[in-house]
PDB file of N, CA and C in Angstrom:
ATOM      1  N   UNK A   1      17.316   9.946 -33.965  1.00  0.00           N
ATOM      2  CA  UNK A   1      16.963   8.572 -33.623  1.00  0.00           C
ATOM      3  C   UNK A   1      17.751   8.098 -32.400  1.00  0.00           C
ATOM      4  N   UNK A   2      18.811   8.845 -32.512  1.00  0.00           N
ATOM      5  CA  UNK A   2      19.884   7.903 -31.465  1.00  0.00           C
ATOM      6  C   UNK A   2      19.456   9.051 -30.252  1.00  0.00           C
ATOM      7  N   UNK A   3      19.195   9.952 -29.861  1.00  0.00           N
ATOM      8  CA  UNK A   3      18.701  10.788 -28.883  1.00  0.00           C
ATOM      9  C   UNK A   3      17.025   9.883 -28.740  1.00  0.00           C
ATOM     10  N   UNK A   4      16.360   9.690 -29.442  1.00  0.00           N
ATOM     11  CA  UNK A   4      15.329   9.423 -28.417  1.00  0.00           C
ATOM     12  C   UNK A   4      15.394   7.641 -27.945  1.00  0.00           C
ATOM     13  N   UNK A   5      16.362   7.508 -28.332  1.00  0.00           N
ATOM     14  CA  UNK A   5      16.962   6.099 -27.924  1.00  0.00           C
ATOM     15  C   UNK A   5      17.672   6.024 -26.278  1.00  0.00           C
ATOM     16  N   UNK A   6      18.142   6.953 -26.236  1.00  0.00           N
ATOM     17  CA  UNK A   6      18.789   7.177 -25.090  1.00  0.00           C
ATOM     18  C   UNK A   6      17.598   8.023 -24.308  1.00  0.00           C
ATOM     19  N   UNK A   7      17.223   8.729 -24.621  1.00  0.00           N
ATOM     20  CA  UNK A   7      16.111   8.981 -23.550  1.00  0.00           C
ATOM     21  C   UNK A   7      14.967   8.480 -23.418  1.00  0.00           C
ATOM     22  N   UNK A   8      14.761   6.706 -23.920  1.00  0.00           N
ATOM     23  CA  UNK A   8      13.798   6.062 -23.672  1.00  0.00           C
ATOM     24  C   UNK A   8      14.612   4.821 -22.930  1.00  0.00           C
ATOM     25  N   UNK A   9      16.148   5.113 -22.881  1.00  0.00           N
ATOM     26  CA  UNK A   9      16.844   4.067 -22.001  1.00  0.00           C
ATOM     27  C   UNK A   9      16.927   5.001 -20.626  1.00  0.00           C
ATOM     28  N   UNK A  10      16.857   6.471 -20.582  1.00  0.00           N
ATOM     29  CA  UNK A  10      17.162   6.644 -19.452  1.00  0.00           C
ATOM     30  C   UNK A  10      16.023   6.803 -18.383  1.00  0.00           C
ATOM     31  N   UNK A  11      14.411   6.952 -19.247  1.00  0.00           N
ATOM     32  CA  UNK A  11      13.531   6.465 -18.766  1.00  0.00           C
ATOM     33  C   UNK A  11      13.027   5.260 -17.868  1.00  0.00           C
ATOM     34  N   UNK A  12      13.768   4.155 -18.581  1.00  0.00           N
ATOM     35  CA  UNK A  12      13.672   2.475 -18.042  1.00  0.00           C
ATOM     36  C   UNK A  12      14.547   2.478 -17.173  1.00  0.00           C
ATOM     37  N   UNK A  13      16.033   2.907 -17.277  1.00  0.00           N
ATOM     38  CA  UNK A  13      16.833   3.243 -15.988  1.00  0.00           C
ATOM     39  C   UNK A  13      16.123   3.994 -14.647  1.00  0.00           C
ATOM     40  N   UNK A  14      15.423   4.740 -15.046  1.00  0.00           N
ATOM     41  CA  UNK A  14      14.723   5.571 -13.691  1.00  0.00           C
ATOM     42  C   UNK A  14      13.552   4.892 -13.218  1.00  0.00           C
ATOM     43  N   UNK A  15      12.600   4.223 -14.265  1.00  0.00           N
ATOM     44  CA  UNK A  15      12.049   2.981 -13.513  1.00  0.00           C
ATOM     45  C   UNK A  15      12.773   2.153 -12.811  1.00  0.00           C
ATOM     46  N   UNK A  16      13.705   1.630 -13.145  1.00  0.00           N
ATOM     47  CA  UNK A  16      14.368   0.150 -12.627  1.00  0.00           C
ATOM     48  C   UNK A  16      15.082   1.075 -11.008  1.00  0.00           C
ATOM     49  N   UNK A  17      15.134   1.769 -11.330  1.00  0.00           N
ATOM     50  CA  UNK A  17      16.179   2.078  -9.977  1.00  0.00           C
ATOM     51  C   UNK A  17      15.233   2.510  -8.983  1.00  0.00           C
ATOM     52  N   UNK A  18      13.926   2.955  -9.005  1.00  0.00           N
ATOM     53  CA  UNK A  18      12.889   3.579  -8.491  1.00  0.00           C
ATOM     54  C   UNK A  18      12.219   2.119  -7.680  1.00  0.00           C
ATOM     55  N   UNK A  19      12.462   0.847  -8.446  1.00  0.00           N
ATOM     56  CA  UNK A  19      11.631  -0.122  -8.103  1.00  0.00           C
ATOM     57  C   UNK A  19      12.595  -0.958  -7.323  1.00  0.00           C
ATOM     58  N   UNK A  20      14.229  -0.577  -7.583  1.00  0.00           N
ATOM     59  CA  UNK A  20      15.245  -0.834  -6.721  1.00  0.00           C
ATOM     60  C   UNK A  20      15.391  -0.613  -5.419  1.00  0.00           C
ATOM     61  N   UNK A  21      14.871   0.595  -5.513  1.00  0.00           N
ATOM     62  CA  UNK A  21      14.819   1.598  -3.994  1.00  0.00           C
ATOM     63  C   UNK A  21      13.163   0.911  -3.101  1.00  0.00           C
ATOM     64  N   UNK A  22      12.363   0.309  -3.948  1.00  0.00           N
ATOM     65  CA  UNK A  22      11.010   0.289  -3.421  1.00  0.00           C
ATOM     66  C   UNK A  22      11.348  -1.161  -2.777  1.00  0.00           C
ATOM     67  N   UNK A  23      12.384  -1.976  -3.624  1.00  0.00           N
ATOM     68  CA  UNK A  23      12.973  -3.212  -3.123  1.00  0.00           C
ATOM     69  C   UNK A  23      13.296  -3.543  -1.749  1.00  0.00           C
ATOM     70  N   UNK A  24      14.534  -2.512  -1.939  1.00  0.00           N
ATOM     71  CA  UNK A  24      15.348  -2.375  -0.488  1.00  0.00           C
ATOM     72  C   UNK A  24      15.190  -1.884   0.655  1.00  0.00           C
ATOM     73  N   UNK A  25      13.949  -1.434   0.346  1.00  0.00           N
ATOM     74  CA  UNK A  25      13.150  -0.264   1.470  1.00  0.00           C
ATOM     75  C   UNK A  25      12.446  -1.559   2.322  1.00  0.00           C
ATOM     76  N   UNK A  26      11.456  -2.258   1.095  1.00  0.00           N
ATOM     77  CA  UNK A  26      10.668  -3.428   1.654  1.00  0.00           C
ATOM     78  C   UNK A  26      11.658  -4.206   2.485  1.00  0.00           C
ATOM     79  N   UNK A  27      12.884  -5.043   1.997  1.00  0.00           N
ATOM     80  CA  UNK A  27      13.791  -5.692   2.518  1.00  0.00           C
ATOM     81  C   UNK A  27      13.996  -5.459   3.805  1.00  0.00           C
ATOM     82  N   UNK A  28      14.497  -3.893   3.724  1.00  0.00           N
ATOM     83  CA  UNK A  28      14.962  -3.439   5.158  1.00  0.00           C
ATOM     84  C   UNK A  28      13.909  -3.805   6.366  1.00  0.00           C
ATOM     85  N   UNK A  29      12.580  -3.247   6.278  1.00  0.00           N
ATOM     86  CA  UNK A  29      11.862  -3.542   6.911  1.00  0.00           C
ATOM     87  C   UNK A  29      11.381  -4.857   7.219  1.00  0.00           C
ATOM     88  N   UNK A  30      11.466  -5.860   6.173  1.00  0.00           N
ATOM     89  CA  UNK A  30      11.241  -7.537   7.007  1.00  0.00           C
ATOM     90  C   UNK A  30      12.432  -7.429   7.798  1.00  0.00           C
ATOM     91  N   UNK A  31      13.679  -7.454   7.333  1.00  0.00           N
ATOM     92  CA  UNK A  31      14.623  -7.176   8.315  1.00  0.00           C
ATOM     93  C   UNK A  31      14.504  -6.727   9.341  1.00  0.00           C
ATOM     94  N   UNK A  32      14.069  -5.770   9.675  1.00  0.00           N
ATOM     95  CA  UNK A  32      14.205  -4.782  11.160  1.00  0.00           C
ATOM     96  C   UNK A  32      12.867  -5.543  12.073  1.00  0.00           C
ATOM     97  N   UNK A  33      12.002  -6.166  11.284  1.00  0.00           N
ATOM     98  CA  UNK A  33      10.880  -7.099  11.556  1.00  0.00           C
ATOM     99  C   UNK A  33      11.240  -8.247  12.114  1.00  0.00           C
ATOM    100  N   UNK A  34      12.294  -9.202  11.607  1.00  0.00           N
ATOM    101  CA  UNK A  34      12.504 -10.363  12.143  1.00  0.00           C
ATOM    102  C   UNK A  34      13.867 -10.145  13.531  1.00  0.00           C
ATOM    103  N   UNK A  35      14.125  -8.821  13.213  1.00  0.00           N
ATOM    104  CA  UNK A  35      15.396  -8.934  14.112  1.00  0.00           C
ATOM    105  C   UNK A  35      14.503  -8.745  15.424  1.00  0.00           C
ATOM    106  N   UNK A  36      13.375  -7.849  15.630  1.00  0.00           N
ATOM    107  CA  UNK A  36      12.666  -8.107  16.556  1.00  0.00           C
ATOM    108  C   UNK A  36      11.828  -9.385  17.757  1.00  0.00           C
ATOM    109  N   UNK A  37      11.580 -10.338  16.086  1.00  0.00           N
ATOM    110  CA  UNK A  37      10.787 -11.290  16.549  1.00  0.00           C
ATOM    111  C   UNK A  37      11.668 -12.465  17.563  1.00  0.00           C
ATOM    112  N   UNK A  38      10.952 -13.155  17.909  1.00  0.00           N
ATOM    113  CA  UNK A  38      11.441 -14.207  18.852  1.00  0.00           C
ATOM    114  C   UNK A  38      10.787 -15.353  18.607  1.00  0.00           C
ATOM    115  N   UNK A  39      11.524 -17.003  18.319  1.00  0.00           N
ATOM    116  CA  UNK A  39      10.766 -18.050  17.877  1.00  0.00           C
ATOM    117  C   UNK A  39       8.894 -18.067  18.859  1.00  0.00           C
ATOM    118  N   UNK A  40       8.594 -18.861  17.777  1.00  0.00           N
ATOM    119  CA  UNK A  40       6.975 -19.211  18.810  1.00  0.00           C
ATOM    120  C   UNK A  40       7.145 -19.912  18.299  1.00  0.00           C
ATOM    121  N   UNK A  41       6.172 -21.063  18.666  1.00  0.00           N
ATOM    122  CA  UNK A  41       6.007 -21.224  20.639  1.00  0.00           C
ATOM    123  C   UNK A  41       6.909 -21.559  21.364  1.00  0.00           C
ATOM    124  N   UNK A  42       7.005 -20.973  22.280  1.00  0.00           N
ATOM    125  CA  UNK A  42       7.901 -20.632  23.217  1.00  0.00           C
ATOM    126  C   UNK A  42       8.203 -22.357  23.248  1.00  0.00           C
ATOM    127  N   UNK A  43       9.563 -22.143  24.238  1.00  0.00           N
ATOM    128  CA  UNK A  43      10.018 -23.488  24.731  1.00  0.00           C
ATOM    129  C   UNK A  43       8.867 -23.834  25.846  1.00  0.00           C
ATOM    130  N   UNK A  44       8.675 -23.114  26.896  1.00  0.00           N
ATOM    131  CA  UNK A  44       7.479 -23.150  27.932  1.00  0.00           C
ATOM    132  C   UNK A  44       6.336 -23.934  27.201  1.00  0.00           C
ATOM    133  N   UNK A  45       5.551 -22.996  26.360  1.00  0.00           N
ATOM    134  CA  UNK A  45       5.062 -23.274  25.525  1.00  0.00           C
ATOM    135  C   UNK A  45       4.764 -24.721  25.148  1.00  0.00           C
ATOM    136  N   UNK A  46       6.304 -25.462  24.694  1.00  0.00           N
ATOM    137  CA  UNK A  46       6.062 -26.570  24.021  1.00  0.00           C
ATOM    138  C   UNK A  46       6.231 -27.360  24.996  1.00  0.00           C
ATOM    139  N   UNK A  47       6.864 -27.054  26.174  1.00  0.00           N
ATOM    140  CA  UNK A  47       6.888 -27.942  27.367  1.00  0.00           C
ATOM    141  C   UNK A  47       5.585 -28.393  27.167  1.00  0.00           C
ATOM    142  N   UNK A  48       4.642 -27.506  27.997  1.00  0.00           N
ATOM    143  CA  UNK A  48       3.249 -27.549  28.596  1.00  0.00           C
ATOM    144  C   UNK A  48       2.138 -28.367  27.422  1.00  0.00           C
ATOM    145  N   UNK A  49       2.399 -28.332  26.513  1.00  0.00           N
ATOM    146  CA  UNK A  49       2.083 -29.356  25.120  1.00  0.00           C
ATOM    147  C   UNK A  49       1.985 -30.586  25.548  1.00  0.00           C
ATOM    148  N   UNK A  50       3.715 -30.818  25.562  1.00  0.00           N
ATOM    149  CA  UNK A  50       3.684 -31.912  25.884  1.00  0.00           C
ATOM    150  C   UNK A  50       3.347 -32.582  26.746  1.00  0.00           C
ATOM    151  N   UNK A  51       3.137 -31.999  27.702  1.00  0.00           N
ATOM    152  CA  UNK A  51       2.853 -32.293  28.951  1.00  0.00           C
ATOM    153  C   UNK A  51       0.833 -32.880  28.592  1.00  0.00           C
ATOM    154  N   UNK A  52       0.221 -32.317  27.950  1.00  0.00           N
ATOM    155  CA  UNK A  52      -1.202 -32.388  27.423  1.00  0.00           C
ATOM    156  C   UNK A  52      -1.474 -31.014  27.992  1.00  0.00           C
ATOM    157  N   UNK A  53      -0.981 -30.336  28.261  1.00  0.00           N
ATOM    158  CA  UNK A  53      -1.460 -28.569  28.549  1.00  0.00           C
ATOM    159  C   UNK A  53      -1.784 -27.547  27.535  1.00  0.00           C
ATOM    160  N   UNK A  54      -3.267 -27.520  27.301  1.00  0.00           N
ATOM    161  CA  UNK A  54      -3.718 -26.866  26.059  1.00  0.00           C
ATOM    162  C   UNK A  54      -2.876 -25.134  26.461  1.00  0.00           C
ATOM    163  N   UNK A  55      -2.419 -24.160  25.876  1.00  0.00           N
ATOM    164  CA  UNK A  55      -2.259 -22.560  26.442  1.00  0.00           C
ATOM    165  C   UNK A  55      -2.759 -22.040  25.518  1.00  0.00           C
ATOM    166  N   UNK A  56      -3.650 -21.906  26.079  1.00  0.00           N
ATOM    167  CA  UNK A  56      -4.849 -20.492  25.120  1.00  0.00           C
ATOM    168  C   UNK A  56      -3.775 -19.314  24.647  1.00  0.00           C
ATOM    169  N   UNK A  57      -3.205 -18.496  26.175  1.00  0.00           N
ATOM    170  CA  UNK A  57      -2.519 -17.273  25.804  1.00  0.00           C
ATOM    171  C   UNK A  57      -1.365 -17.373  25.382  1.00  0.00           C
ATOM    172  N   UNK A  58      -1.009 -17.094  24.128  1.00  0.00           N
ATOM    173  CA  UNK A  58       0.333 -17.168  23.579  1.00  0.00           C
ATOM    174  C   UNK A  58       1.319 -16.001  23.880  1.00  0.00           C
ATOM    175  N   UNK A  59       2.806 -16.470  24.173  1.00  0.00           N
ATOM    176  CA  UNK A  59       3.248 -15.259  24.161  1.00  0.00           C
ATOM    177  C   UNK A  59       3.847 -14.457  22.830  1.00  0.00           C
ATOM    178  N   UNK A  60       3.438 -13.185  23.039  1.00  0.00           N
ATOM    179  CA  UNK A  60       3.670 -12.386  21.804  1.00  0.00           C
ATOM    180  C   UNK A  60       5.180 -12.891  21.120  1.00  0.00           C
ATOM    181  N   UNK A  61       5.443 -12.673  19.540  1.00  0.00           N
ATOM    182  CA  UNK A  61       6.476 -13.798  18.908  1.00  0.00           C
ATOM    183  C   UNK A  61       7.049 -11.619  18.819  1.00  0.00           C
ATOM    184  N   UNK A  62       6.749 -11.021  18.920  1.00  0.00           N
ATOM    185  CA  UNK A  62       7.391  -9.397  18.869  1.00  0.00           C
ATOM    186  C   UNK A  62       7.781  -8.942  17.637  1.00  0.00           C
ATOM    187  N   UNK A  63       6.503  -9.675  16.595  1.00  0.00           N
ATOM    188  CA  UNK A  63       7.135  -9.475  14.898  1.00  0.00           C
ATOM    189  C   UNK A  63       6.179  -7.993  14.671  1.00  0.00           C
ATOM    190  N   UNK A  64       5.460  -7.791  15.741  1.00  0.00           N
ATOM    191  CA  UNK A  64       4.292  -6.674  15.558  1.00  0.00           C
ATOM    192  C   UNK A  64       3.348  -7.273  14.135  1.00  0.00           C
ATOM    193  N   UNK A  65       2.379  -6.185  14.030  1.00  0.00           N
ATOM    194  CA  UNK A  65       1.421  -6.761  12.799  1.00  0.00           C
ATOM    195  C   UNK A  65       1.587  -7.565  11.465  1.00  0.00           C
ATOM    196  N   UNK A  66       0.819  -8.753  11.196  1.00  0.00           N
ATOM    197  CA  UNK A  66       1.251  -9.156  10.049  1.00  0.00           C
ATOM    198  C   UNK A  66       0.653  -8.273   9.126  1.00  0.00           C
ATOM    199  N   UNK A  67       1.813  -8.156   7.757  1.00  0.00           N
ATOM    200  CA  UNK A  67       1.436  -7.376   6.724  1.00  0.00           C
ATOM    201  C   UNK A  67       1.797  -7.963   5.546  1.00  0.00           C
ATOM    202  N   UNK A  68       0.251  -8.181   4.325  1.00  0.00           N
ATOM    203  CA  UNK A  68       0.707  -9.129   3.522  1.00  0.00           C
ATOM    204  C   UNK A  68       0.225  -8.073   2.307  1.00  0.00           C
ATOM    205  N   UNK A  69       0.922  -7.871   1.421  1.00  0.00           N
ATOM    206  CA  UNK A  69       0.953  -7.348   0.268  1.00  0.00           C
ATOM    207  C   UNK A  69       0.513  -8.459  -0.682  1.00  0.00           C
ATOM    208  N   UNK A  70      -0.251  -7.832  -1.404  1.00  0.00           N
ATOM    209  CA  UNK A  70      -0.598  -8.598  -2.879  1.00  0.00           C
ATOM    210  C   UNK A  70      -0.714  -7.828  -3.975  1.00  0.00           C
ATOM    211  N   UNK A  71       0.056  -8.309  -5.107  1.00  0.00           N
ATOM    212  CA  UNK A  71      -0.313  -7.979  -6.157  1.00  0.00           C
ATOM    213  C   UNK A  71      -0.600  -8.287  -7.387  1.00  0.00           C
ATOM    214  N   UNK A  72      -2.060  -8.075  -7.979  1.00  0.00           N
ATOM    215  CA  UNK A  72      -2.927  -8.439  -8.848  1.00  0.00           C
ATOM    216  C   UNK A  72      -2.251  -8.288 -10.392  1.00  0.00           C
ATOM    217  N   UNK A  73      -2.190  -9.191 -11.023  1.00  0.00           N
ATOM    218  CA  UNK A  73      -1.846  -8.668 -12.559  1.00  0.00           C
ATOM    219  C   UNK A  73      -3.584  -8.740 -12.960  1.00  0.00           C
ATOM    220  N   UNK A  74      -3.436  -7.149 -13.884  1.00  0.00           N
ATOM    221  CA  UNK A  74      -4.748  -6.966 -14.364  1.00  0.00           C
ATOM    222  C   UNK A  74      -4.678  -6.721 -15.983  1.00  0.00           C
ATOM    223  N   UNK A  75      -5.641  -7.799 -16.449  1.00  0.00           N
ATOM    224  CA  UNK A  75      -5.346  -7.726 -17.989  1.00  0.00           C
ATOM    225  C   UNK A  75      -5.106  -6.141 -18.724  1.00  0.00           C
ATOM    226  N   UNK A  76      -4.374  -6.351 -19.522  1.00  0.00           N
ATOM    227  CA  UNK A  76      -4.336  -5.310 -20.189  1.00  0.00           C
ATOM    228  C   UNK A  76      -3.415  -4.074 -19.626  1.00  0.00           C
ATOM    229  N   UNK A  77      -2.828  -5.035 -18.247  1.00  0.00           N
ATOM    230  CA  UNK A  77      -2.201  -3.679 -17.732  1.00  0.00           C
ATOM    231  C   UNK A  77      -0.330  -3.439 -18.109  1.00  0.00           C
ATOM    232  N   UNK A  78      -0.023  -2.775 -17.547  1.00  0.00           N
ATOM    233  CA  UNK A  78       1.374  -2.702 -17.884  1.00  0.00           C
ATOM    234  C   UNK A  78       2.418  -3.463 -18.989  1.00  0.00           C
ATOM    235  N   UNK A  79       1.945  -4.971 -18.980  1.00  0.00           N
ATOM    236  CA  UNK A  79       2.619  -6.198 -19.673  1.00  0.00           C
ATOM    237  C   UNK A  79       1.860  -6.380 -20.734  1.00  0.00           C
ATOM    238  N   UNK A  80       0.386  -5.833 -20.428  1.00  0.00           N
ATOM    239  CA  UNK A  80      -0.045  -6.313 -21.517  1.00  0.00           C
ATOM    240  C   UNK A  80      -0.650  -7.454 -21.298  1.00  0.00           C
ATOM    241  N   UNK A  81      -0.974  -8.557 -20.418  1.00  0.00           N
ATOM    242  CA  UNK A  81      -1.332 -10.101 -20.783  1.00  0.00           C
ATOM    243  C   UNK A  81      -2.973 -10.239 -21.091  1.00  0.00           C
ATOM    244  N   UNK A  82      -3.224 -10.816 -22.247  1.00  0.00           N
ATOM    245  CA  UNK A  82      -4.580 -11.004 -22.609  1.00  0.00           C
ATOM    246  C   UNK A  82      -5.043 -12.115 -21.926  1.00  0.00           C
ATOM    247  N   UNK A  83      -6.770 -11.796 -21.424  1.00  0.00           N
ATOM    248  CA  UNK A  83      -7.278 -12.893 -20.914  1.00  0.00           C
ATOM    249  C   UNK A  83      -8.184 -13.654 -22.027  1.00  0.00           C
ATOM    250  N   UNK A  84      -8.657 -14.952 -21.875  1.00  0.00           N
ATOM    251  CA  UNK A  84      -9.593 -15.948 -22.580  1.00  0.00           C
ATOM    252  C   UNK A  84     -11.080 -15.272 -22.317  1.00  0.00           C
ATOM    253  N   UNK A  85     -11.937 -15.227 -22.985  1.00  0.00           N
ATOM    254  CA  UNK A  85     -13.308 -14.619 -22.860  1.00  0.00           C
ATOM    255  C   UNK A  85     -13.937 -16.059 -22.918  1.00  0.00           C
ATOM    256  N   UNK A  86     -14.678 -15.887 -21.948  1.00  0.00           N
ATOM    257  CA  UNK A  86     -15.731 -17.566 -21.528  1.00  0.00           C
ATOM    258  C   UNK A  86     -16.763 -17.128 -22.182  1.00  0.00           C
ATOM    259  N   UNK A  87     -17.782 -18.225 -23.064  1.00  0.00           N
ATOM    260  CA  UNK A  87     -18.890 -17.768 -23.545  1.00  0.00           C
ATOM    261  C   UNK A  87     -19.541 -19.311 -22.960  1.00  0.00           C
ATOM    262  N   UNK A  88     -20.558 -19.320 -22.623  1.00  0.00           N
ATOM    263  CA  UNK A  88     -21.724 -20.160 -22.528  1.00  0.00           C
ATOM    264  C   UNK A  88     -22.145 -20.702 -23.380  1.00  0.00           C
ATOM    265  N   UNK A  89     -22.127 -22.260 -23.127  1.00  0.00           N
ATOM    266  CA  UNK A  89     -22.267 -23.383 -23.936  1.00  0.00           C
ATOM    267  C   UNK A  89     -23.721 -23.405 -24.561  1.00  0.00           C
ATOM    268  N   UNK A  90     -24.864 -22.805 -23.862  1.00  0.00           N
ATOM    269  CA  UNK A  90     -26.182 -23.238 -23.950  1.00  0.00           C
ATOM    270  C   UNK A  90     -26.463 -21.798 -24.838  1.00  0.00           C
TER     271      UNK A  90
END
């Protein structure tokens, strides 16, 4: 009992540290992302605003591509969360 106790803790340990590493990886990279970037809109930029100067061409902010991750909780998955079943009134 006490052996498969410990090797269902050292299981969850190798998840958690796996999702640790998937953490810090992500981190690093907004990091190395913003150290690149540069405020927008430029000061120029907001000059010419004010001024009533529409500027179509913006200058690049040097964050390179936006990248947006999402993630879906799907019933029944991992956690488990049950959804409500809709039935029609008529």
């Amino acid at each position: 009992m006490v052996k498969a106790n410990q090797s269902a803790t050292q299981a969850i340990r190798k998840l958690y540290d796996e999702q640790r590493e998937e953490i810090a990886k992500a981190n690093e990279e907004v990091m190395a992302r913003l150290e690149r970037s540069r405020p927008t809109p430029t000061q120029e930029e907001n000059d010419l605003a004010k001024l009533g100067i529409h500027v179509d061409e913006k200058a690049d902010d040097g964050s390179g591509e936006n990248v947006i991750v999402e993630k879906a909780a799907v019933a029944g998955g991992h956690y488990g969360y049950k959804t409500k079943q809709a039935k029609s009134s008529s």
